[in-house]
N, C-alpha and C. Protein backbone atom coordinates (compact mmCIF):
# COMPACT_ATOMS: atom_id res chain seq x y z
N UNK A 1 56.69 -24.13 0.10
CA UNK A 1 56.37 -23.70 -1.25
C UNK A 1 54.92 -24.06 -1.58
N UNK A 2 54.70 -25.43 -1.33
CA UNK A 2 53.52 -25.94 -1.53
C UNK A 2 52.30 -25.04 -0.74
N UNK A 3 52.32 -24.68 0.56
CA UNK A 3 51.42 -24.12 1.57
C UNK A 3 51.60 -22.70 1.09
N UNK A 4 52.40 -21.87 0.47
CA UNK A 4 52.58 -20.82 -0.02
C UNK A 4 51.15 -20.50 -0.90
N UNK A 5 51.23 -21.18 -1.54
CA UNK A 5 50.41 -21.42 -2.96
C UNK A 5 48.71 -21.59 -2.15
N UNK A 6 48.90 -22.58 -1.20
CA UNK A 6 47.52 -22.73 -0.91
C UNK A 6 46.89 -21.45 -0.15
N UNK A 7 48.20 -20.74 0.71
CA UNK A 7 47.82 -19.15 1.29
C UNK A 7 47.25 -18.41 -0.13
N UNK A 8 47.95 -18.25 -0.80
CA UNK A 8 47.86 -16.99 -1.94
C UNK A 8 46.22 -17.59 -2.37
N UNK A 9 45.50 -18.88 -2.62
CA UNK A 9 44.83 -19.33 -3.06
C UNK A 9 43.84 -18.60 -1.69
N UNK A 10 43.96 -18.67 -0.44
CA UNK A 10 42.94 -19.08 0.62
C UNK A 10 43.13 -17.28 0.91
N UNK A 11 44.04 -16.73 0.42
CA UNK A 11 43.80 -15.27 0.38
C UNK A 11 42.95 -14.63 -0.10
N UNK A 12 43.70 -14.90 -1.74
CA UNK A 12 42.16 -14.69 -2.68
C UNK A 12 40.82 -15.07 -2.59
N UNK A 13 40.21 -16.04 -1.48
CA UNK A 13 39.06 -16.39 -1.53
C UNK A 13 38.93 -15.62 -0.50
N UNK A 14 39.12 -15.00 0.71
CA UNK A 14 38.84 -14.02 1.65
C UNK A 14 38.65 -13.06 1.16
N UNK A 15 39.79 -12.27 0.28
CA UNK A 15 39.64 -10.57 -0.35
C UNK A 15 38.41 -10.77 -1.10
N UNK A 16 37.89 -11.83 -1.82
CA UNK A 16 36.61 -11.40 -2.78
C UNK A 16 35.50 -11.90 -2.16
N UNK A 17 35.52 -12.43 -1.12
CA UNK A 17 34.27 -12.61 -0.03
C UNK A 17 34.36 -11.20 0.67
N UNK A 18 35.18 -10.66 1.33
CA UNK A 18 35.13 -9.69 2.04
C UNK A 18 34.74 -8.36 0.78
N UNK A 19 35.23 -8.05 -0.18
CA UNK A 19 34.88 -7.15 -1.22
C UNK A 19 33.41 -7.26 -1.75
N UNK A 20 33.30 -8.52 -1.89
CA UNK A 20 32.17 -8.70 -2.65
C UNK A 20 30.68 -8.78 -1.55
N UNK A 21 31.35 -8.58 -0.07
CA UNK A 21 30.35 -8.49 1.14
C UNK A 21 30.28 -6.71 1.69
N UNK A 22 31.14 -6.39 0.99
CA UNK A 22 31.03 -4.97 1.27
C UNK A 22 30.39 -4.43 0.55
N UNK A 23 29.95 -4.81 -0.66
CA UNK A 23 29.67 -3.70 -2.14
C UNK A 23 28.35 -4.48 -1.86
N UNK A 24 27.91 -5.62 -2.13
CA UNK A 24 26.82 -6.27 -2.50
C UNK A 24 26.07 -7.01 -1.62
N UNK A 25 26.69 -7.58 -0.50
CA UNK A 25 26.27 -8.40 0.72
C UNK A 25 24.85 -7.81 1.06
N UNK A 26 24.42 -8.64 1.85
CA UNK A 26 22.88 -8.16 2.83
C UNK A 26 23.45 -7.04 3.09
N UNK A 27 24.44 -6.46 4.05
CA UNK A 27 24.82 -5.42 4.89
C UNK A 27 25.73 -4.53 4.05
N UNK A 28 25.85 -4.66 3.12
CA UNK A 28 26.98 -3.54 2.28
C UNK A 28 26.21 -2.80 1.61
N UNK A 29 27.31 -2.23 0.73
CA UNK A 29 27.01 -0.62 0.34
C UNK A 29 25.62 -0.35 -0.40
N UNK A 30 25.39 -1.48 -1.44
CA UNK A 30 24.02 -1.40 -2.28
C UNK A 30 22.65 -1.67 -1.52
N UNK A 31 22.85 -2.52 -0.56
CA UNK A 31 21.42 -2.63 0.37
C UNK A 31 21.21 -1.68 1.29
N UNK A 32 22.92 -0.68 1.89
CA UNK A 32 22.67 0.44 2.40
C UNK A 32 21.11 1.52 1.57
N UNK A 33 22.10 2.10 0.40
CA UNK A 33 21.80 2.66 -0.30
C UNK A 33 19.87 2.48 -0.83
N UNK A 34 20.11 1.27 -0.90
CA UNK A 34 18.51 1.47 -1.10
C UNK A 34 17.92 1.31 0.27
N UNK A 35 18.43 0.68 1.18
CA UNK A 35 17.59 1.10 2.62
C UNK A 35 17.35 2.80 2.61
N UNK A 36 18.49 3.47 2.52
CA UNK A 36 18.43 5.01 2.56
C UNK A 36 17.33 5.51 2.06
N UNK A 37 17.59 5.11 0.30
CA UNK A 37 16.37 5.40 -0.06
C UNK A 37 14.66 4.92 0.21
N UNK A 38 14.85 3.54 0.68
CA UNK A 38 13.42 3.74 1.41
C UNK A 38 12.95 4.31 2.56
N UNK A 39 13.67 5.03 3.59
CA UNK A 39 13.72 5.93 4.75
C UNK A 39 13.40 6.91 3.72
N UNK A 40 13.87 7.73 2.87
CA UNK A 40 13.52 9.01 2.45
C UNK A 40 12.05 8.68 1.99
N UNK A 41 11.86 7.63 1.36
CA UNK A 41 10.58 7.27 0.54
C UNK A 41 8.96 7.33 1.98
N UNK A 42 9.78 6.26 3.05
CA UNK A 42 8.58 6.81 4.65
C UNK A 42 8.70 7.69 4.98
N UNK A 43 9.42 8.78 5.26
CA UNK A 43 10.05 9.98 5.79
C UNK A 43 8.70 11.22 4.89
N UNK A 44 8.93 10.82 3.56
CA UNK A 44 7.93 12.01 2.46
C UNK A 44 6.49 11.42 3.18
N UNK A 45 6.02 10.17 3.42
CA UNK A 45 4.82 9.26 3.68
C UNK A 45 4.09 10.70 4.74
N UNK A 46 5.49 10.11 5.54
CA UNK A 46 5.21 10.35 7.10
C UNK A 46 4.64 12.02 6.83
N UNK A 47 5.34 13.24 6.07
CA UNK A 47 5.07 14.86 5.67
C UNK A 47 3.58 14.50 5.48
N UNK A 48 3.60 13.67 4.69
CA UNK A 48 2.03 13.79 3.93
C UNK A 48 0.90 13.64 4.72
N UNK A 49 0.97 12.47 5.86
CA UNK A 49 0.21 12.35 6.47
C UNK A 49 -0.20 13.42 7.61
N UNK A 50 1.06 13.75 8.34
CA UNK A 50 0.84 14.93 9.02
C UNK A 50 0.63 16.07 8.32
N UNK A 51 0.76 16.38 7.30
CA UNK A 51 -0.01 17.56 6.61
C UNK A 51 -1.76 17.19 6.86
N UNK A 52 -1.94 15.78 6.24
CA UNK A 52 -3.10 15.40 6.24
C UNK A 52 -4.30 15.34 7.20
N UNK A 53 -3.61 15.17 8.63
CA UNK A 53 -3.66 15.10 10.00
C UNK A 53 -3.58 16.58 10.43
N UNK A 54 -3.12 17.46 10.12
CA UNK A 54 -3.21 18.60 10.37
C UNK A 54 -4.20 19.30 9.88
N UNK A 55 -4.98 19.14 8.58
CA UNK A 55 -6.14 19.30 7.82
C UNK A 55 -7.50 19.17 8.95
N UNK A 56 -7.33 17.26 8.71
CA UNK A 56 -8.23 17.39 9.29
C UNK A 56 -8.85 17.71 10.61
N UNK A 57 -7.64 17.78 11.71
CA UNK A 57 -8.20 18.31 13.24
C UNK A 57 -8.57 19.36 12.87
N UNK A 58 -7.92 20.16 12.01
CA UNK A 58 -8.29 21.88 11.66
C UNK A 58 -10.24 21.53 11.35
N UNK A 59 -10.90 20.70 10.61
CA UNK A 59 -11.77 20.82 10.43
C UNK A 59 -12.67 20.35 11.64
N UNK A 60 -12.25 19.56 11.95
CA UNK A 60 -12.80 18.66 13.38
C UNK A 60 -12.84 19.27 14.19
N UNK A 61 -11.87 20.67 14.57
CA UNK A 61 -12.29 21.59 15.55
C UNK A 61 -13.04 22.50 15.05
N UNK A 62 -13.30 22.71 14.20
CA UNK A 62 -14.60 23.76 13.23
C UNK A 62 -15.81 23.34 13.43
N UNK A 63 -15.84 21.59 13.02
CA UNK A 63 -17.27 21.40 12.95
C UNK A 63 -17.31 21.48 14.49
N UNK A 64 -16.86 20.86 15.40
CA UNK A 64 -17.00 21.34 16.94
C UNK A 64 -17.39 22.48 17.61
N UNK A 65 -16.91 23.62 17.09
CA UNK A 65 -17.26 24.33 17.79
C UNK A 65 -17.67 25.79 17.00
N UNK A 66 -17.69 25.64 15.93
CA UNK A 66 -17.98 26.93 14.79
C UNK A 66 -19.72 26.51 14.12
N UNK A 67 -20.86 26.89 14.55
CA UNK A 67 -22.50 26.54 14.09
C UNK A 67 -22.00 26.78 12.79
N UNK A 68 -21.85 27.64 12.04
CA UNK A 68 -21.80 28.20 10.55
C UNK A 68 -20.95 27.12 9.64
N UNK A 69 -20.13 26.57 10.33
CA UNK A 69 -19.31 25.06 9.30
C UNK A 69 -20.07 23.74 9.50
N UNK A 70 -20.66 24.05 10.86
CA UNK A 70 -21.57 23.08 10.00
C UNK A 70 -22.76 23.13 9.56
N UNK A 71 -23.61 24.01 9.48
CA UNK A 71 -24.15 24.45 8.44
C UNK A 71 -23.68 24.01 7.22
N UNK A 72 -22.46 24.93 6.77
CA UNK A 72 -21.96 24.89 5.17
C UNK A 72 -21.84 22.90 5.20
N UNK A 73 -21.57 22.71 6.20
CA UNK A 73 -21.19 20.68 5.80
C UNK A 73 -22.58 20.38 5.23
N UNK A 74 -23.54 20.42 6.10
CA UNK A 74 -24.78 20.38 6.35
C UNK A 74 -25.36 20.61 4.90
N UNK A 75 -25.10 21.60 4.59
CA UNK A 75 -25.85 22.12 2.77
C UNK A 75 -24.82 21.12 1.94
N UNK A 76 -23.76 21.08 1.76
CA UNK A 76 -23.41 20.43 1.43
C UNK A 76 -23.69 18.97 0.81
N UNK A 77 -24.29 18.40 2.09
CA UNK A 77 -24.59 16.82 2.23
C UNK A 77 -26.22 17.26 2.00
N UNK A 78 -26.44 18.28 1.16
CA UNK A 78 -27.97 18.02 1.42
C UNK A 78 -28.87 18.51 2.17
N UNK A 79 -28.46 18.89 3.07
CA UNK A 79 -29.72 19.31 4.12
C UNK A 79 -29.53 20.92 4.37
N UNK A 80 -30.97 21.20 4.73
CA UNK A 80 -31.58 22.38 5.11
C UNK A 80 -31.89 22.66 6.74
N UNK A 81 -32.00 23.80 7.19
CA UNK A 81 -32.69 24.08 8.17
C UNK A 81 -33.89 23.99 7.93
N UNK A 82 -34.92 23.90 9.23
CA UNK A 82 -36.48 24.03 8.85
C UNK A 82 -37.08 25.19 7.86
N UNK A 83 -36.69 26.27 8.71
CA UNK A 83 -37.03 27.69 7.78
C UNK A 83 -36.11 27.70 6.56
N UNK A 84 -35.01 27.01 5.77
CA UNK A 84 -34.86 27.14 4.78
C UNK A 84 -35.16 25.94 3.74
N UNK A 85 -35.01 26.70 2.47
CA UNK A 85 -35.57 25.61 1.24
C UNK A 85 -34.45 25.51 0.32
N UNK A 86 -34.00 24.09 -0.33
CA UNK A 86 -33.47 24.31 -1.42
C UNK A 86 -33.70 24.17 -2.81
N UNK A 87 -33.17 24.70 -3.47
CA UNK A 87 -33.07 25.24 -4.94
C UNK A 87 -32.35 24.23 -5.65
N UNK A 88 -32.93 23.35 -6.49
CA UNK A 88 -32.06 22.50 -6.95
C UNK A 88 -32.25 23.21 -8.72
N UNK A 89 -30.99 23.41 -9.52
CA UNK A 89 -30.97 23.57 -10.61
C UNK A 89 -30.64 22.60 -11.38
N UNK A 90 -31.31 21.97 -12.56
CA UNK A 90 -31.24 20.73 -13.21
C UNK A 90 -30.43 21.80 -14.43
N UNK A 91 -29.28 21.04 -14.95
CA UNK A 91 -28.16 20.76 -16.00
C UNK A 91 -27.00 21.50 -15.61
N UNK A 92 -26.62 21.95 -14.40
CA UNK A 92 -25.59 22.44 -13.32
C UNK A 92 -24.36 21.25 -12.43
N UNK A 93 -23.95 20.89 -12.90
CA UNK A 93 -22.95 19.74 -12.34
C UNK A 93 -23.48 19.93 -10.67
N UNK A 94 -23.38 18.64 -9.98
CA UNK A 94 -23.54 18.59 -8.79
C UNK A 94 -22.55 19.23 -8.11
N UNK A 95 -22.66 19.81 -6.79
CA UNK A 95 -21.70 20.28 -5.77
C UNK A 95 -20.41 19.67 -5.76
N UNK A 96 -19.19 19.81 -5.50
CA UNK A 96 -18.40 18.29 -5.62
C UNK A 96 -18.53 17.95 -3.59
N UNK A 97 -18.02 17.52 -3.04
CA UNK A 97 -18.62 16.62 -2.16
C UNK A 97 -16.86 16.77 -1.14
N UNK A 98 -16.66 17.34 -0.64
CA UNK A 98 -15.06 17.08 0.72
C UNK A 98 -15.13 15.64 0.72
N UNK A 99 -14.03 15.39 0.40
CA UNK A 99 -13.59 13.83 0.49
C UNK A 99 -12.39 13.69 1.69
N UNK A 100 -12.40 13.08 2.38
CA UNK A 100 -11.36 13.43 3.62
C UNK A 100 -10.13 11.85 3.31
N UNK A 101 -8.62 12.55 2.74
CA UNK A 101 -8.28 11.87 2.23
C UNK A 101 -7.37 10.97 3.55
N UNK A 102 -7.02 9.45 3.44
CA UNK A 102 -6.30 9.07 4.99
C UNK A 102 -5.05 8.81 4.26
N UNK A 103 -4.92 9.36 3.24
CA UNK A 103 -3.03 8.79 2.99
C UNK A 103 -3.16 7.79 1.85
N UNK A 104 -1.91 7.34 1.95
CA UNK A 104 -1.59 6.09 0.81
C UNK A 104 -0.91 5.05 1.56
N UNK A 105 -1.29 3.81 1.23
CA UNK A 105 -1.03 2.92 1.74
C UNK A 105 0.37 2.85 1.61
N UNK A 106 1.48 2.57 2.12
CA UNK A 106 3.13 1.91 1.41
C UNK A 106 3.45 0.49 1.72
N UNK A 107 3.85 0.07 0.89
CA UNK A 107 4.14 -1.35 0.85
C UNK A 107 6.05 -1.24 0.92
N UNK A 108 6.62 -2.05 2.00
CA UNK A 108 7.58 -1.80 2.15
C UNK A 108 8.27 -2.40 1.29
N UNK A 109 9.64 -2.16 0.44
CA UNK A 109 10.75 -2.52 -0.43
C UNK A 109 11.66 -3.50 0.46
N UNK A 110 11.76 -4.76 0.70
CA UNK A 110 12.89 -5.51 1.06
C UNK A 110 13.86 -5.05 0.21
N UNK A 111 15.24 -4.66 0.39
CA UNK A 111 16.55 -4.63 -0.35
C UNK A 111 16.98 -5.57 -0.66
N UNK A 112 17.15 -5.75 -1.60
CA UNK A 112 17.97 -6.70 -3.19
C UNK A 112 19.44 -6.62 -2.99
N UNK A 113 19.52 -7.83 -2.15
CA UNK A 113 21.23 -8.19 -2.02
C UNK A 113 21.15 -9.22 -2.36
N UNK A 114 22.77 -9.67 -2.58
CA UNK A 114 23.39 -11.15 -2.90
C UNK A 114 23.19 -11.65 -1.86
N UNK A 115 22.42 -13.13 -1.57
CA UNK A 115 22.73 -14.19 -0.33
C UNK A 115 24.21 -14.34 0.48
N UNK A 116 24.00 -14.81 1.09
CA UNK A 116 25.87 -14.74 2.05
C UNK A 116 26.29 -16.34 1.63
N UNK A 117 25.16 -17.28 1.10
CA UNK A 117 26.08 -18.74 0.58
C UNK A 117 26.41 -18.01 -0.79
N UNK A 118 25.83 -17.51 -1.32
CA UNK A 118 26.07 -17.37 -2.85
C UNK A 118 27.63 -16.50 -2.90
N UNK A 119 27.83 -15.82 -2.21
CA UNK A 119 28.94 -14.75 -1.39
C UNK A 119 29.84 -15.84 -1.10
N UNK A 120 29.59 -16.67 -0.41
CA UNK A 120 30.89 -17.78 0.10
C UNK A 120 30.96 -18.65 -1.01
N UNK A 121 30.10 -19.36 -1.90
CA UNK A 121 30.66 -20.09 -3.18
C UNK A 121 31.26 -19.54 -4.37
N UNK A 122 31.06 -17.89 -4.49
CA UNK A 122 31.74 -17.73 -5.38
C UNK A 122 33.24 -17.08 -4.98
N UNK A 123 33.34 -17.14 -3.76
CA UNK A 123 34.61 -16.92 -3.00
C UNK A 123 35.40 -18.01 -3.13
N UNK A 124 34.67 -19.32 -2.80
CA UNK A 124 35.55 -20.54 -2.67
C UNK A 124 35.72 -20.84 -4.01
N UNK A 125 34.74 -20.77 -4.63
CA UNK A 125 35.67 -20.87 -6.56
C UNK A 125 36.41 -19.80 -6.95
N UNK A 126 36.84 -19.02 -6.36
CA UNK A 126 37.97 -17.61 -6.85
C UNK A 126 39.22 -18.27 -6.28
N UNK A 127 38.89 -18.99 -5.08
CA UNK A 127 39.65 -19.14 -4.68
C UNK A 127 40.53 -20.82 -4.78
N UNK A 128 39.92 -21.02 -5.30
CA UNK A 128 39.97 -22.50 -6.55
C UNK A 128 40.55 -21.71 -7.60
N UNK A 129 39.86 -21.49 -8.14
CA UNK A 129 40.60 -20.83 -9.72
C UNK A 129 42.65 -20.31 -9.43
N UNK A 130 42.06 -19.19 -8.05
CA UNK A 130 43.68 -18.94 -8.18
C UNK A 130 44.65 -19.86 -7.86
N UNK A 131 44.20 -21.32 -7.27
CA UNK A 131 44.97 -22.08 -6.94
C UNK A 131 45.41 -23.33 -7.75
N UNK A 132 44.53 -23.48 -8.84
CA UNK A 132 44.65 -23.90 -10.13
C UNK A 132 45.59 -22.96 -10.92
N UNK A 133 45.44 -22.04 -11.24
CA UNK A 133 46.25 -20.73 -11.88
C UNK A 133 47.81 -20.74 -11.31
N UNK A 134 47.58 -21.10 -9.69
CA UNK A 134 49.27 -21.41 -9.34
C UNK A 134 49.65 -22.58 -10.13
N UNK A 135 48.81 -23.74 -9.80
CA UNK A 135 49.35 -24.78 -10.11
C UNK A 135 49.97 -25.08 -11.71
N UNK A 136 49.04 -24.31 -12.36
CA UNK A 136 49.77 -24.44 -13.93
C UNK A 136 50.53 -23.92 -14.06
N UNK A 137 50.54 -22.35 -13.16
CA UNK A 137 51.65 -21.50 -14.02
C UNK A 137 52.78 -22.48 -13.42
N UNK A 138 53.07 -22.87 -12.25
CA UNK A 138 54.10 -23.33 -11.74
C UNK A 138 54.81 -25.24 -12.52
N UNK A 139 53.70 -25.57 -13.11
CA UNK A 139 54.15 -27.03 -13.88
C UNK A 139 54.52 -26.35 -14.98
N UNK A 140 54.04 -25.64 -15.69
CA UNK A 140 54.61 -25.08 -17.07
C UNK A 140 56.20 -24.65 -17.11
N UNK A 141 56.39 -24.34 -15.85
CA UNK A 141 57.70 -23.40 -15.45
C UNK A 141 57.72 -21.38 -16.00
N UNK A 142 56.41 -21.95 -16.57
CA UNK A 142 56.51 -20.58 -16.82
C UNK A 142 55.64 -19.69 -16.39
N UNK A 143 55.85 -18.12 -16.22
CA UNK A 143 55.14 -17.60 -15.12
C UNK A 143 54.46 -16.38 -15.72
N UNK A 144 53.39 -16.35 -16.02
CA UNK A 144 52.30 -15.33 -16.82
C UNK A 144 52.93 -14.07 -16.42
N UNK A 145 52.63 -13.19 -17.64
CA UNK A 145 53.72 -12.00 -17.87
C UNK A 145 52.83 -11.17 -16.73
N UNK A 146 53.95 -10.44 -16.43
CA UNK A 146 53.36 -9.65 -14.84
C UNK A 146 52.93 -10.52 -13.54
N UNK A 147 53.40 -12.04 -13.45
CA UNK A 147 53.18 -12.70 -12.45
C UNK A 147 54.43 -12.53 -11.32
N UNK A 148 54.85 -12.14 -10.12
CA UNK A 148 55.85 -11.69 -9.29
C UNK A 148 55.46 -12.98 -8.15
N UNK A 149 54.46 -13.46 -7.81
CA UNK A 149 54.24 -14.05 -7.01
C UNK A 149 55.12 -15.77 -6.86
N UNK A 150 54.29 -16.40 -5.83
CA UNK A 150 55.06 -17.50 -5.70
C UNK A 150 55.90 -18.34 -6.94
C-alpha cells in the first residue's frame, strides 16, 4: 500500500519530466520549431547571397573581357581617355557611384529552452506534491471527489 503511493508519486514525476522534455526541453518541440525557423531565416541569407554572387561574376566577366564596360566604370570613377574631355555641370547631383553589395552579416539565434536540471526539479517537486496529496488524502480518510486511485 505504502510503495503503491510512492509508485503513483515516482510516476508522476516521470510523466511531467518526460512531457515537459518534449514540449520545452533543449530537444523538444519549441527549440525544434525555432531551430526550423532559423534554417529558413540562413536558407533566405544563403538566396541573397547567391543572387549577389551571381551579380557580381556577371560584372567581373564584363569588366574582363567587354573594353566598353570598362570604359562606362572608368567615366564613372572619373576618368577619361586621352582624346576625351569631361564636362562637369555645377548644381546637377553627382553620378551615383555602383556600390558592390557583400550581403548581411547574420548573427546566429541560440534556441530558448528550459535547462534539463530545471526539467528534473520541477519533476521531482510534482512528484513530491503528488505524494504529499496521497498522503493527506489517505490520513483524512477521505478521498478528493474524482480521486479512484490508491
Amino acid at each position: 500500500m505504502k510503495s503503491d503511493k510512492i509508485l503513483v508519486a515516482a510516476w508522476m514525476a516521470i510523466a511531467v519530466y518526460g512531457f515537459s522534455s518534449v514540449a520545452i526541453g533543449s530537444t523538444g518541440l519549441l527549440a525544434y520549431g525555432k531551430l526550423y525557423a532559423e534554417k529558413v531565416r540562413l536558407a533566405e541569407n544563403m538566396e541573397n547571397l547567391r543572387l549577389i554572387n551571381d551579380e557580381l561574376e556577371g560584372s567581373l566577366t564584363a569588366l574582363r573581357s567587354d573594353s566598353d564596360t570598362i570604359a562606362v566604370y572608368a567615366r564613372e570613377l572619373g576618368y577619361a581617355r586621352k582624346d576625351e574631355s569631361l564636362v562637369r555641370i555645377s548644381g546637377l547631383p553627382a553620378a551615383s557611384r555602383r556600390v558592390a553589395a557583400a550581403g548581411n552579416l547574420l548573427a546566429v539565434k541560440k534556441p530558448v529552452a528550459v535547462d534539463d536540471t530545471t526539467l528534473r526539479i520541477a519533476s521531482l517537486s510534482a512528484g513530491a506534491l503528488a505524494l504529499l496529496f496521497i498522503i493527506l488524502a489517505g490520513r483524512n480518510g477521505k478521498r478528493p471527489r474524482g480521486f479512484h486511485g490508491i
